[in-house]
C-alpha atoms as a PDB file:
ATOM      1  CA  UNK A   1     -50.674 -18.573  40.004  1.00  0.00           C
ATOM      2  CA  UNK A   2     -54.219 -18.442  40.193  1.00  0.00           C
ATOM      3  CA  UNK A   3     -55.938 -15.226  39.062  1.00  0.00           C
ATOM      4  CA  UNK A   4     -59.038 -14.768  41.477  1.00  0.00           C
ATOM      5  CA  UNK A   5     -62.415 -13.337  39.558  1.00  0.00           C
ATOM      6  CA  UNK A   6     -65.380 -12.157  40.287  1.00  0.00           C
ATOM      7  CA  UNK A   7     -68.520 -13.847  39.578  1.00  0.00           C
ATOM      8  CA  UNK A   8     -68.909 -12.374  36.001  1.00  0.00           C
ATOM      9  CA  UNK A   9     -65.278 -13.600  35.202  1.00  0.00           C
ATOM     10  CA  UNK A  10     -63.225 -10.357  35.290  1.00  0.00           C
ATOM     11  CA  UNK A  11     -60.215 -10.516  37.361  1.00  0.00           C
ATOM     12  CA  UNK A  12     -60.348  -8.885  40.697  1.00  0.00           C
ATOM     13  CA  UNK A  13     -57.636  -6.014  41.449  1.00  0.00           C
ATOM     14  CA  UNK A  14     -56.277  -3.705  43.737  1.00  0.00           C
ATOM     15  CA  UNK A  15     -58.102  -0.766  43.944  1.00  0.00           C
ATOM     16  CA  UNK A  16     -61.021  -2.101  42.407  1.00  0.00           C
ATOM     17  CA  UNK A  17     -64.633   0.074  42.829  1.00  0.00           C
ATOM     18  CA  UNK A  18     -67.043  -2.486  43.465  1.00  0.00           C
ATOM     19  CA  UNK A  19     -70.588  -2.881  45.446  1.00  0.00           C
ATOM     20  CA  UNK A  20     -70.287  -5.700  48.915  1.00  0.00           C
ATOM     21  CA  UNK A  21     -73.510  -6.615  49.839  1.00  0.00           C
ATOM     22  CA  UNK A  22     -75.434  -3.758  48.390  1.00  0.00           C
ATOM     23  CA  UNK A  23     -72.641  -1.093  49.738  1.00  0.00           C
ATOM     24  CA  UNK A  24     -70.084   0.860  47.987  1.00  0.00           C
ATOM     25  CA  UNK A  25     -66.619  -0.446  48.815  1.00  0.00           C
ATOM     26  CA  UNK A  26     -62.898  -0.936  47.042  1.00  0.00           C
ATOM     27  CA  UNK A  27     -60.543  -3.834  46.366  1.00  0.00           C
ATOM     28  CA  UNK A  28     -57.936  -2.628  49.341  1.00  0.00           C
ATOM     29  CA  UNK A  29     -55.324  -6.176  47.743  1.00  0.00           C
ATOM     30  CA  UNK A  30     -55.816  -8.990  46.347  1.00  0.00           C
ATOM     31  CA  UNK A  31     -53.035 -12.067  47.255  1.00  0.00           C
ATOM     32  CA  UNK A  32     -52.790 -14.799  44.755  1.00  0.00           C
ATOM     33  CA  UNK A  33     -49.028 -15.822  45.800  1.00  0.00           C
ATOM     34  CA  UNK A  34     -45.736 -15.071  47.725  1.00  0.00           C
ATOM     35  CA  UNK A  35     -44.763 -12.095  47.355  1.00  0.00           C
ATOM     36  CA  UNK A  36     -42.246 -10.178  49.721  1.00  0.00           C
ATOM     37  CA  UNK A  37     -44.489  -8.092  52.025  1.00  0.00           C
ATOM     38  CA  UNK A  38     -44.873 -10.005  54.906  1.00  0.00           C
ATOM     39  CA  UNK A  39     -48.375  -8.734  55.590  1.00  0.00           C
ATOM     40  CA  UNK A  40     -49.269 -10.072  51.977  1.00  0.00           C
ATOM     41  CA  UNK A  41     -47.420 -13.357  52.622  1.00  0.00           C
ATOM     42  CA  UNK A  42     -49.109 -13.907  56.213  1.00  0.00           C
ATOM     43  CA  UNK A  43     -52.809 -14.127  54.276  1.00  0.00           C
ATOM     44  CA  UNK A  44     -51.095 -16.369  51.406  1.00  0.00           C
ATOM     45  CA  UNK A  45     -49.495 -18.974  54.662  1.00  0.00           C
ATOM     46  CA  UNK A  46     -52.944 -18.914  56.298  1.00  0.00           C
ATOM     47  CA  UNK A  47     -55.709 -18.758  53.601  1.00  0.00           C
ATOM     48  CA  UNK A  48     -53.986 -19.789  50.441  1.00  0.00           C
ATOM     49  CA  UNK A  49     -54.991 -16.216  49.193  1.00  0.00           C
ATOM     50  CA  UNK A  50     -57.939 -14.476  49.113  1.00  0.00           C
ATOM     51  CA  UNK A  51     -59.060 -10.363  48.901  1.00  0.00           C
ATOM     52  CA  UNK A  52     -58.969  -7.773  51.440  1.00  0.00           C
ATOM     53  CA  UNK A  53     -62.239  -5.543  51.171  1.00  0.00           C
ATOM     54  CA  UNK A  54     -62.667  -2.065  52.324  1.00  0.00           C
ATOM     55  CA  UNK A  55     -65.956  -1.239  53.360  1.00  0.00           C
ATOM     56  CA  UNK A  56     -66.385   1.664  55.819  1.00  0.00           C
ATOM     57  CA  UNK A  57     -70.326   1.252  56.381  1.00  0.00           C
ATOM     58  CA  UNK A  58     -70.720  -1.946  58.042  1.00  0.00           C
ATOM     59  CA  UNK A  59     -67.739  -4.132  57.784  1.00  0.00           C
ATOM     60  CA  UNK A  60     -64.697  -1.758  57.796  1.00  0.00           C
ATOM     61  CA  UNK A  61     -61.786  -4.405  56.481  1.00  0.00           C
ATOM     62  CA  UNK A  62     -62.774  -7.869  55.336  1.00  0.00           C
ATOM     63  CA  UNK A  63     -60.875 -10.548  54.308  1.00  0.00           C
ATOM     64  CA  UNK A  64     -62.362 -13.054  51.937  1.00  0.00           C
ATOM     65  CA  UNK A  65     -60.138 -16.404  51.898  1.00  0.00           C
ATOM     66  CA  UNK A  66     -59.889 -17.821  47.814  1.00  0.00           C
ATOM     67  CA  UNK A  67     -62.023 -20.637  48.987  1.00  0.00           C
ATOM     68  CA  UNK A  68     -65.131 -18.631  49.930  1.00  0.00           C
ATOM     69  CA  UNK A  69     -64.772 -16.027  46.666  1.00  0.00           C
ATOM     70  CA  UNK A  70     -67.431 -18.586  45.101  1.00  0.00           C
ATOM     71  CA  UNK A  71     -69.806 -17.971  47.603  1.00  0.00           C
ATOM     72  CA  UNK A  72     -69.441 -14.394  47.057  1.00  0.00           C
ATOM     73  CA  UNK A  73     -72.764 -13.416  44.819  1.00  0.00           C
ATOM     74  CA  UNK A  74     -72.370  -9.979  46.889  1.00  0.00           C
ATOM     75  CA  UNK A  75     -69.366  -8.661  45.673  1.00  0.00           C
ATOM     76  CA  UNK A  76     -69.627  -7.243  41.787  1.00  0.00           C
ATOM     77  CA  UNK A  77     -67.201  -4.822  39.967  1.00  0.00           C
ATOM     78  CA  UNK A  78     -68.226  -1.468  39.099  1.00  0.00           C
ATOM     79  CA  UNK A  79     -65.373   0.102  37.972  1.00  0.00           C
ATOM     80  CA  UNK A  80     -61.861   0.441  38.061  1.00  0.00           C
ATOM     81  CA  UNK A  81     -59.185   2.399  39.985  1.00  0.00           C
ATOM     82  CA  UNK A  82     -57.865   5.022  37.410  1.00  0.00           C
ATOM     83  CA  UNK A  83     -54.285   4.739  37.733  1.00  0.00           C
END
């Protein structure tokens, strides 16, 4: 399984805090594989994975397919999700 990352290099997970072109948003999942949830799996069949961003300001839900995450120069961590 592939782990996605950011651009730094850290791992990108649910729940993550993390700024999307300039605005505040969260890691809402992340799919790197089959899993059970057929919601989860759906993204896996059609874009071999990716991350699902919440950002309420401008974009609302965005999904990010894993083969434009490189493109993504936007999208840095600031923190994350205390469990």
């Amino acid at each position: 399984m592939t782990r996605l990352k950011y651009q730094s290099g850290e791992e990108i997970k649910k729940g993550d805090h993390v700024i999307f072109h300039g605005e505040p948003a969260e890691i809402e999942f992340v799919v790197e594989g089959l899993t059970e949830n057929a919601t989860l799996d759906w993204y896996m069949k059609e874009f071999g994975g990716g991350v699902m961003i919440r950002e309420p300001k401008h974009y609302g839900m965005i999904f990010i397919p894993i083969g434009s995450l490189h493109e993504m120069e936007d999208l840095e961590l600031l923190s994350r999700a205390s469990n």
